[in-house]
Protein backbone atom coordinates (compact mmCIF):
# COMPACT_ATOMS: atom_id res chain seq x y z
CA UNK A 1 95.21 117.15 35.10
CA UNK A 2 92.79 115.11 36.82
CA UNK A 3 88.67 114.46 35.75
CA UNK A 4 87.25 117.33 37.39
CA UNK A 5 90.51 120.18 36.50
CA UNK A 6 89.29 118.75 33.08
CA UNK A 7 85.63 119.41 33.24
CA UNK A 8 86.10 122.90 35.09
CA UNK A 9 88.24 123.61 31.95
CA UNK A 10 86.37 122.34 29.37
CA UNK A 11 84.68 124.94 26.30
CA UNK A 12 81.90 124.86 25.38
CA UNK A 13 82.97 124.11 21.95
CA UNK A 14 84.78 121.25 23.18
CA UNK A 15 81.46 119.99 25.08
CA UNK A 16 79.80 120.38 21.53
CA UNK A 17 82.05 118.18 19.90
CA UNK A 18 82.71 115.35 22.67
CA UNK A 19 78.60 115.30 22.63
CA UNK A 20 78.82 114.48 18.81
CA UNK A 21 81.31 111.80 18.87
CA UNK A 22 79.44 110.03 21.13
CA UNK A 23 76.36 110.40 19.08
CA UNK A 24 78.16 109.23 16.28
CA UNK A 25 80.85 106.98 17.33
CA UNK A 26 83.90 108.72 15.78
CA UNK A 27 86.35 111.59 16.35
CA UNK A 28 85.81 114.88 14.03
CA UNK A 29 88.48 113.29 12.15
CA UNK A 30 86.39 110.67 11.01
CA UNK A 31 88.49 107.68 13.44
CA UNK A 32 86.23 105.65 15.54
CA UNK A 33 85.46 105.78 19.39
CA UNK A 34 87.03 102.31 21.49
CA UNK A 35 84.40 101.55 23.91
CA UNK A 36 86.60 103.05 26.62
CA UNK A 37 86.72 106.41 24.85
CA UNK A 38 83.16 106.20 23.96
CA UNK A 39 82.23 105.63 27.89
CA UNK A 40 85.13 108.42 29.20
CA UNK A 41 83.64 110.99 26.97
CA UNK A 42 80.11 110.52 27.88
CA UNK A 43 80.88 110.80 31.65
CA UNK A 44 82.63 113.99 30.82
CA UNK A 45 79.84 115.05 28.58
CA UNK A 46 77.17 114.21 31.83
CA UNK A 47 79.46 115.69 34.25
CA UNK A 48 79.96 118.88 31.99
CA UNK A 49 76.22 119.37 32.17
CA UNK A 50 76.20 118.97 35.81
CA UNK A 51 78.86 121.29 36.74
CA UNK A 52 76.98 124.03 34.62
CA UNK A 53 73.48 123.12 35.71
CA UNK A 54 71.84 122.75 32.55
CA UNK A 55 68.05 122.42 32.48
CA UNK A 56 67.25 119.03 32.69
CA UNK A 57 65.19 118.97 29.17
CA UNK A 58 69.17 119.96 27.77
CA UNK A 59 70.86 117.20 29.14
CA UNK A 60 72.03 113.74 27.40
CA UNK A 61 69.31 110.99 27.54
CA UNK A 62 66.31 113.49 28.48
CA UNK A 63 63.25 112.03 27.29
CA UNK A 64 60.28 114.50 26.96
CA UNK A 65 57.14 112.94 28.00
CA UNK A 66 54.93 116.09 27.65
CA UNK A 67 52.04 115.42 25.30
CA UNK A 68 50.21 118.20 23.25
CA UNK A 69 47.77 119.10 25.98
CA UNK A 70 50.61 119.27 29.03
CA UNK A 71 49.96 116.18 30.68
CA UNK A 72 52.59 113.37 30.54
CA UNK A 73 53.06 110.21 28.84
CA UNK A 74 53.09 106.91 31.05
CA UNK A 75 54.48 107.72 34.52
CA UNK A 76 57.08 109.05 36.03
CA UNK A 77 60.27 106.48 36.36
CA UNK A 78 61.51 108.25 39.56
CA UNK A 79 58.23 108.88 41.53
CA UNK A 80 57.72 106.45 44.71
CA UNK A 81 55.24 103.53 43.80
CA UNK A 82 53.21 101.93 46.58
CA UNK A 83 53.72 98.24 46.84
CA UNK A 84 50.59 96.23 48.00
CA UNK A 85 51.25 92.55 49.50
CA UNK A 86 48.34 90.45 49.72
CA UNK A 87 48.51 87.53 51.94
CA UNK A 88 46.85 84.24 50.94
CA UNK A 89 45.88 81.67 53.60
């Protein structure tokens, strides 16, 4: 079964639980993650979420910068920043 067979096939329930062992760094059964499982099993976590379009504010990593009042902490990562070059002479 190849990566994506996999994904299309995965439970929820099984998404629940390769989410935790990532968070936590060991199998249900208590046996740690190698770094290779660790990084295989978050790429299947991200691309689980993709395939089933999860809001954004349920993904892995989302940070919420919404303060109390609605507006947002610092700025936006992703927005286009304009670059000013001054020229000395």
């Amino acid at each position: 079964m190849n990566f994506e067979k996999m994904i299309e096939a995965m439970t929820p329930e099984v998404y629940e639980s390769l989410k935790r062992s990532v968070e936590l760094g060991k199998w249900p059964n208590g046996e740690r993650l190698s770094q290779e499982q660790r990084e295989t099993s978050l790429r299947a976590v991200i691309a689980y979420e993709h395939a089933r379009d999860m809001p954004q504010d349920k993904r892995v990593g989302f940070i919420d910068r919404t303060k109390a009042d609605g507006s947002q902490h610092g700025s936006d990562p992703l927005a286009a920043e304009t670059l000013k070059i001054l020229n000395e002479h």
